[in-house]
N, C-alpha and C. Protein backbone atom coordinates (compact mmCIF):
# COMPACT_ATOMS: atom_id res chain seq x y z
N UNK A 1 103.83 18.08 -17.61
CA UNK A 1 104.20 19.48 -17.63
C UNK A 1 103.23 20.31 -18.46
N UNK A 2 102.80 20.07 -19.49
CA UNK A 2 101.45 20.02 -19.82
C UNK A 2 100.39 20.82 -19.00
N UNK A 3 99.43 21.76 -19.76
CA UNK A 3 98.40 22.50 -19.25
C UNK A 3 97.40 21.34 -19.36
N UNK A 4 96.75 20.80 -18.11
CA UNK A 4 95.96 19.92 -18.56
C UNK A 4 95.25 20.13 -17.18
N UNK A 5 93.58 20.22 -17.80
CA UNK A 5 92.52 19.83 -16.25
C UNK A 5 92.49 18.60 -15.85
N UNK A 6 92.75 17.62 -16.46
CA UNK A 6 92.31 16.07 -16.19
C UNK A 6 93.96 15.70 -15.49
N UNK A 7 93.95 14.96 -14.91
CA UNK A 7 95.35 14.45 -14.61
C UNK A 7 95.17 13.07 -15.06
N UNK A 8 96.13 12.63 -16.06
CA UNK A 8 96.06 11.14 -17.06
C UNK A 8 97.40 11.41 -17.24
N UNK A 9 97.61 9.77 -17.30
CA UNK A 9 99.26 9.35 -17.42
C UNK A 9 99.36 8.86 -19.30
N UNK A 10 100.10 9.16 -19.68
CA UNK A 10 100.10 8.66 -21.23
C UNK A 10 100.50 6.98 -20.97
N UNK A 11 100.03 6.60 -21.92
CA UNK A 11 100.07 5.18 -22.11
C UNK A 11 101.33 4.25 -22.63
N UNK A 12 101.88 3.88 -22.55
CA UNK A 12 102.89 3.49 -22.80
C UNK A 12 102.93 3.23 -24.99
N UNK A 13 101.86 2.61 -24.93
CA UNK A 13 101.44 2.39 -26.52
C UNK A 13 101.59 3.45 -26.94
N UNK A 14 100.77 4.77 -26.72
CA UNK A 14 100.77 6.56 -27.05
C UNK A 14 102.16 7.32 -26.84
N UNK A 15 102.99 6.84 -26.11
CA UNK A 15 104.18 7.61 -25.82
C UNK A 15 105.32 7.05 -26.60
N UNK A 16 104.66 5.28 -27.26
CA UNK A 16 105.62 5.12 -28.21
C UNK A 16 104.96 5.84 -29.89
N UNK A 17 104.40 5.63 -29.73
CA UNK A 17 103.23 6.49 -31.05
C UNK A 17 104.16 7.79 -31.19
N UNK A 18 103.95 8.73 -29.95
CA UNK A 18 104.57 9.73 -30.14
C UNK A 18 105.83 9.78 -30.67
N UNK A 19 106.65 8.91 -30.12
CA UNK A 19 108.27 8.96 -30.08
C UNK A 19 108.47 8.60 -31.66
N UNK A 20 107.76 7.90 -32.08
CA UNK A 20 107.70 7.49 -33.48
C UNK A 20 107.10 8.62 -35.00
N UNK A 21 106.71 9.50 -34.17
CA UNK A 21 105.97 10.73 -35.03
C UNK A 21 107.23 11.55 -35.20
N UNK A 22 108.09 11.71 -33.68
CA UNK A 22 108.78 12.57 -33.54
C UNK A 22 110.04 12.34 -34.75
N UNK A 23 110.15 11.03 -34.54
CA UNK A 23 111.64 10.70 -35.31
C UNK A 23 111.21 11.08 -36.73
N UNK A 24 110.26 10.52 -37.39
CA UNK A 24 109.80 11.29 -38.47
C UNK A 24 109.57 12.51 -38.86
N UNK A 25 109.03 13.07 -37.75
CA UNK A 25 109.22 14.65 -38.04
C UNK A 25 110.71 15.06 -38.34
N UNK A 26 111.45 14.89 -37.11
CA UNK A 26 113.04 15.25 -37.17
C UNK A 26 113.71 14.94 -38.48
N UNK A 27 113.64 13.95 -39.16
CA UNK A 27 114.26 13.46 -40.20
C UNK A 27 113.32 14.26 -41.86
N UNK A 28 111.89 14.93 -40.73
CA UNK A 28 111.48 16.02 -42.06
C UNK A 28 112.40 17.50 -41.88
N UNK A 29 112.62 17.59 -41.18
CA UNK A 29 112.84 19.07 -40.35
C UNK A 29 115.20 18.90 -40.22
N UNK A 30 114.99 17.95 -40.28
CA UNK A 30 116.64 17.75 -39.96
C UNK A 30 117.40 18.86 -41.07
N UNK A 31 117.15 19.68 -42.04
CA UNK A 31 117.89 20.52 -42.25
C UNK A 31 117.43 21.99 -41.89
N UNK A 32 116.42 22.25 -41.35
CA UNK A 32 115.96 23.52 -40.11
C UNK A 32 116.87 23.19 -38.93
N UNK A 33 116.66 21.72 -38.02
CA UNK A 33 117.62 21.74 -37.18
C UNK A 33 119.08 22.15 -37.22
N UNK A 34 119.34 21.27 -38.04
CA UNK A 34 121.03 21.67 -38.87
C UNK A 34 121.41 23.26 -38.64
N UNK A 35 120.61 24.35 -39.17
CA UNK A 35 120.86 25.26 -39.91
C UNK A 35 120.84 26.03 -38.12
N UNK A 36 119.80 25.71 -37.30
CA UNK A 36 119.49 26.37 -36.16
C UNK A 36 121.20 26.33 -35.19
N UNK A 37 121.49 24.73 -35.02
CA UNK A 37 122.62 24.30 -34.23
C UNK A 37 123.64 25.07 -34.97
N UNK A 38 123.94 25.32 -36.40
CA UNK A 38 124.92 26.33 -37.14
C UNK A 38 124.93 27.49 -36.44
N UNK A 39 123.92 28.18 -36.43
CA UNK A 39 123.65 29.41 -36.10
C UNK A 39 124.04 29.36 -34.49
N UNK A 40 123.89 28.63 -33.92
CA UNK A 40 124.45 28.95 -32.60
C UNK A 40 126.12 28.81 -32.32
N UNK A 41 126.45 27.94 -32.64
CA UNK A 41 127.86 28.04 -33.55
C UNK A 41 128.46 29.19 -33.76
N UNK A 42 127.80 29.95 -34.73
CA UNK A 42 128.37 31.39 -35.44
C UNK A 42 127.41 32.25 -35.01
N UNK A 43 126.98 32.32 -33.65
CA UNK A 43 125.95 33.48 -33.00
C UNK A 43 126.64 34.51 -33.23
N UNK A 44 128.00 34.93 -33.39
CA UNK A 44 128.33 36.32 -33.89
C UNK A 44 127.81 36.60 -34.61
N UNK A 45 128.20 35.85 -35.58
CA UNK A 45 127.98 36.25 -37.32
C UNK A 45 126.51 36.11 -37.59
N UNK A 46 125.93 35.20 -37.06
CA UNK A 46 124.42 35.19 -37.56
C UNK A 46 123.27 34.46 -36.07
N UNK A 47 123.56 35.70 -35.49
CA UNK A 47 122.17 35.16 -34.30
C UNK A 47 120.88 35.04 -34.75
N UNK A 48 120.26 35.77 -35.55
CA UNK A 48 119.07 35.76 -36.30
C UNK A 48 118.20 34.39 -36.13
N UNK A 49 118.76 33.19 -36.44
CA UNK A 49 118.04 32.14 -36.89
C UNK A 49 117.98 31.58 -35.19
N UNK A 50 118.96 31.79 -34.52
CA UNK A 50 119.08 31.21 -33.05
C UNK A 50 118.36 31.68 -32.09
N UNK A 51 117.75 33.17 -32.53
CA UNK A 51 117.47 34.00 -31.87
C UNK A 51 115.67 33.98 -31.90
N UNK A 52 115.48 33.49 -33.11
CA UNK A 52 114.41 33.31 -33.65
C UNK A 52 113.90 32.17 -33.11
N UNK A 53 114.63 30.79 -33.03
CA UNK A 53 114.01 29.98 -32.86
C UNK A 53 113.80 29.56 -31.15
N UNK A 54 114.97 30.56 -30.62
CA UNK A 54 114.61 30.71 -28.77
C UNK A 54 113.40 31.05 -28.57
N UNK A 55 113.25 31.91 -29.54
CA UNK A 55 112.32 33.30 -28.86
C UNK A 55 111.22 32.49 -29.10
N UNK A 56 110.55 31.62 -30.29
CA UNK A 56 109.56 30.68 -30.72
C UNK A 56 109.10 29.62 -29.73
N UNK A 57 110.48 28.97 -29.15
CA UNK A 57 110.12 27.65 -28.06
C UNK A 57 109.80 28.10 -27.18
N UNK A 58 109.93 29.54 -26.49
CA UNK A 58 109.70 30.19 -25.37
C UNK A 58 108.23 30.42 -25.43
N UNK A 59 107.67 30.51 -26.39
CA UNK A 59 106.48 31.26 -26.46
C UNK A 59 105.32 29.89 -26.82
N UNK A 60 106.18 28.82 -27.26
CA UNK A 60 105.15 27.80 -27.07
C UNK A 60 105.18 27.12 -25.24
N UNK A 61 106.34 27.09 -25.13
CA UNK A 61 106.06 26.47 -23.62
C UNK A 61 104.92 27.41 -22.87
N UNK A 62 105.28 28.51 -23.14
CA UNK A 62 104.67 29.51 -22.49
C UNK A 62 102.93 29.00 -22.65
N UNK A 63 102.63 29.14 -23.73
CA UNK A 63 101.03 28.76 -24.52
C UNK A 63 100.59 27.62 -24.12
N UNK A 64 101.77 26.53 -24.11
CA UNK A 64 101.09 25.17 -24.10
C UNK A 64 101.40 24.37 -22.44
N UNK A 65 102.32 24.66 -21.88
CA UNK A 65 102.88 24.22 -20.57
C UNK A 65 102.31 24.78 -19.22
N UNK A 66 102.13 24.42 -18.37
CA UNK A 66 101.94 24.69 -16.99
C UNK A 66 102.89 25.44 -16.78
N UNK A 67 103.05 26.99 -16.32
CA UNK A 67 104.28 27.84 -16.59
C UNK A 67 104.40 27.71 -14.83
N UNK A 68 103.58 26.97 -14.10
CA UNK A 68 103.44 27.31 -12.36
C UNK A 68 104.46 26.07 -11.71
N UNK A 69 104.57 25.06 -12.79
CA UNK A 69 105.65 23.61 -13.00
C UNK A 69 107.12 24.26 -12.26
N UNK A 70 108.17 23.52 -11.68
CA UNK A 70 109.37 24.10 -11.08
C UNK A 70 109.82 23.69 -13.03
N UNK A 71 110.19 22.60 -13.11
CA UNK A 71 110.35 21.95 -14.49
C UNK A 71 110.26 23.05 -16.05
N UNK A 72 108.99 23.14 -15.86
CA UNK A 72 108.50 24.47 -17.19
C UNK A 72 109.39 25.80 -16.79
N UNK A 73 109.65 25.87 -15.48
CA UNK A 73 110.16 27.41 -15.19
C UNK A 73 111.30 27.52 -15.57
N UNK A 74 112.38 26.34 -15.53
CA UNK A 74 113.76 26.34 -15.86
C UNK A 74 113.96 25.90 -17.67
N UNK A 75 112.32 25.47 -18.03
CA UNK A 75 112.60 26.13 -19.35
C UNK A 75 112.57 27.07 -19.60
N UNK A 76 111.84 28.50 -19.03
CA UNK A 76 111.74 29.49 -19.33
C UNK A 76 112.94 30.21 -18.77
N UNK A 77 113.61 29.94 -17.87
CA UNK A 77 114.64 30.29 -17.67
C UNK A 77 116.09 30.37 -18.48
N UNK A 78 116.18 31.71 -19.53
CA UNK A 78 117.01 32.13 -20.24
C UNK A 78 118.56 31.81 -19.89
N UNK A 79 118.82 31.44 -18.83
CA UNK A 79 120.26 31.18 -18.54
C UNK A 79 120.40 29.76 -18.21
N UNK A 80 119.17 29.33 -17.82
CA UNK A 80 119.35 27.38 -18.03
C UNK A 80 118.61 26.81 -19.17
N UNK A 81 117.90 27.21 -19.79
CA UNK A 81 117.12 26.63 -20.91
C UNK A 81 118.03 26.22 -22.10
N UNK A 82 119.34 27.42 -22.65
CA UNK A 82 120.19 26.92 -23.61
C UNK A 82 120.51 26.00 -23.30
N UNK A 83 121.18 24.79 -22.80
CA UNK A 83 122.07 23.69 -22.42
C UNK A 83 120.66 22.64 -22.75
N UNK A 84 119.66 23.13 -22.42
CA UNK A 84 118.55 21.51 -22.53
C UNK A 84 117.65 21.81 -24.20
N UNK A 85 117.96 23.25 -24.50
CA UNK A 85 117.43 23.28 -26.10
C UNK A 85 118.79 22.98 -26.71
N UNK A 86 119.55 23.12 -26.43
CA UNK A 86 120.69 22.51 -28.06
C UNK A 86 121.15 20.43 -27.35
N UNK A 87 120.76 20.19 -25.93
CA UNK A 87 120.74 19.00 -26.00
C UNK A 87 119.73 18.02 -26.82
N UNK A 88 118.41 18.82 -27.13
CA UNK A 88 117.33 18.42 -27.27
C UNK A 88 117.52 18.49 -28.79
N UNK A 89 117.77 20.04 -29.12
CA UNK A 89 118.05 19.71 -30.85
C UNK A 89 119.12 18.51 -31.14
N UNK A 90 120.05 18.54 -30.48
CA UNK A 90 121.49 17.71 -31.07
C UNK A 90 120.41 16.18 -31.02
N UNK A 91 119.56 15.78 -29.80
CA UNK A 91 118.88 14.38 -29.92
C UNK A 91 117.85 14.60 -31.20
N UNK A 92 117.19 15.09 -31.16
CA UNK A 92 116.59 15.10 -33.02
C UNK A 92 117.64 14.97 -33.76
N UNK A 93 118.66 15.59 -33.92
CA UNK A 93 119.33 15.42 -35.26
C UNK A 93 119.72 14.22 -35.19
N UNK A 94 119.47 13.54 -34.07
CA UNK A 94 120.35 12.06 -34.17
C UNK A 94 119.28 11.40 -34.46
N UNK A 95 118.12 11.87 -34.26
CA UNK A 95 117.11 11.08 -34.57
C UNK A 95 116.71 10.53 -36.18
N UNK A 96 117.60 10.90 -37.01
CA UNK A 96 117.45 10.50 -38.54
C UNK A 96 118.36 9.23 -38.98
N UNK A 97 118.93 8.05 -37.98
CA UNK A 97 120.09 7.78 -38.16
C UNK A 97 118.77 6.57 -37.97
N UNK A 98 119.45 5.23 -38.05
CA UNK A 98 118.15 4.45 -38.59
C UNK A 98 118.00 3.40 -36.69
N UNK A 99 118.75 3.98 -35.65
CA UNK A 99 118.86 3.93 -34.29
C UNK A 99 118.01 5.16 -33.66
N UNK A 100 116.99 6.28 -34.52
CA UNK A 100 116.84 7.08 -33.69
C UNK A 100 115.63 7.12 -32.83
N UNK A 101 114.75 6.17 -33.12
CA UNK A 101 113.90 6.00 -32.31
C UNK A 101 114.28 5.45 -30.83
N UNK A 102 115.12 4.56 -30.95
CA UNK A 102 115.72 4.09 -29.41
C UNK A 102 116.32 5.12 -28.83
N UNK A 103 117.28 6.21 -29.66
CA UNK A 103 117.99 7.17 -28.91
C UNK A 103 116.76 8.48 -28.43
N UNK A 104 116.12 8.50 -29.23
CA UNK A 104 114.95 9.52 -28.91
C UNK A 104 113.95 8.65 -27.79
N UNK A 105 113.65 7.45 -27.12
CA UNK A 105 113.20 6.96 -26.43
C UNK A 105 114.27 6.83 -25.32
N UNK A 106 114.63 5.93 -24.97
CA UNK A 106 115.93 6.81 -24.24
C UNK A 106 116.56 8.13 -23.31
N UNK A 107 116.20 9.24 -24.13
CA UNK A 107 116.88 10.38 -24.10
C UNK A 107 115.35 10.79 -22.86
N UNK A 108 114.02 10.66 -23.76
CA UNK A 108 113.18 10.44 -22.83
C UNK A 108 112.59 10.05 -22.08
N UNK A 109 113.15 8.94 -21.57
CA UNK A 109 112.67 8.40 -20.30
C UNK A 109 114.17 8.83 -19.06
N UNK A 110 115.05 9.47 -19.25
CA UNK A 110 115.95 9.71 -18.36
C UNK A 110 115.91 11.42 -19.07
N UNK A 111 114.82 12.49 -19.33
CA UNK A 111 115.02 13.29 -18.86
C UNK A 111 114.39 14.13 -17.53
């Protein structure tokens, strides 16, 4: 999904590399996540942080993704994108649990 001239398949070794960066990241970042999934929660009371961090993922897919993808489009798509960004946060936050590399591997190969 990826803006890319070359067409290359990631490697199975590299995609566990990745998955393994990720869980670490998440378990750096797990109280930003926290605070984001709150905020959607209490979008009355405080959209700000929810609002902020839509508007952010939108603008990286946008930068970094093939926006011409059917896939990338229904991320950008404001009325289907919520349901696969708070599935996606809720799998990071699980990703700090000492199972989260399997659940974050997993989660990505069946999305």
């Amino acid at each position: 999904m990826r803006k890319s001239y070359v067409i290359n398949n990631i490697k199975l070794n590299e995609f566990d590399a990745l998955i393994k960066i990720t869980v670490e990241m998440s378990k750096y970042l797990y109280p930003y996540i926290k605070e984001i999934l709150k905020s959607k929660e209490d979008f009355e009371e405080n959209p700000v942080i929810w609002n902020d961090f839509n508007k952010r993922f939108i603008e990286l897919i946008q930068e970094r993704f093939n926006v011409d993808s059917m896939r990338v489009k229904k991320l950008l798509n404001q009325a289907e994108n919520e349901e696969i960004i708070i599935k996606s946060l809720l799998i990071l936050s699980f990703c700090i649990s000492n199972q989260g590399y399997q659940k974050l591997k997993n989660f990505l190969y069946h999305f």
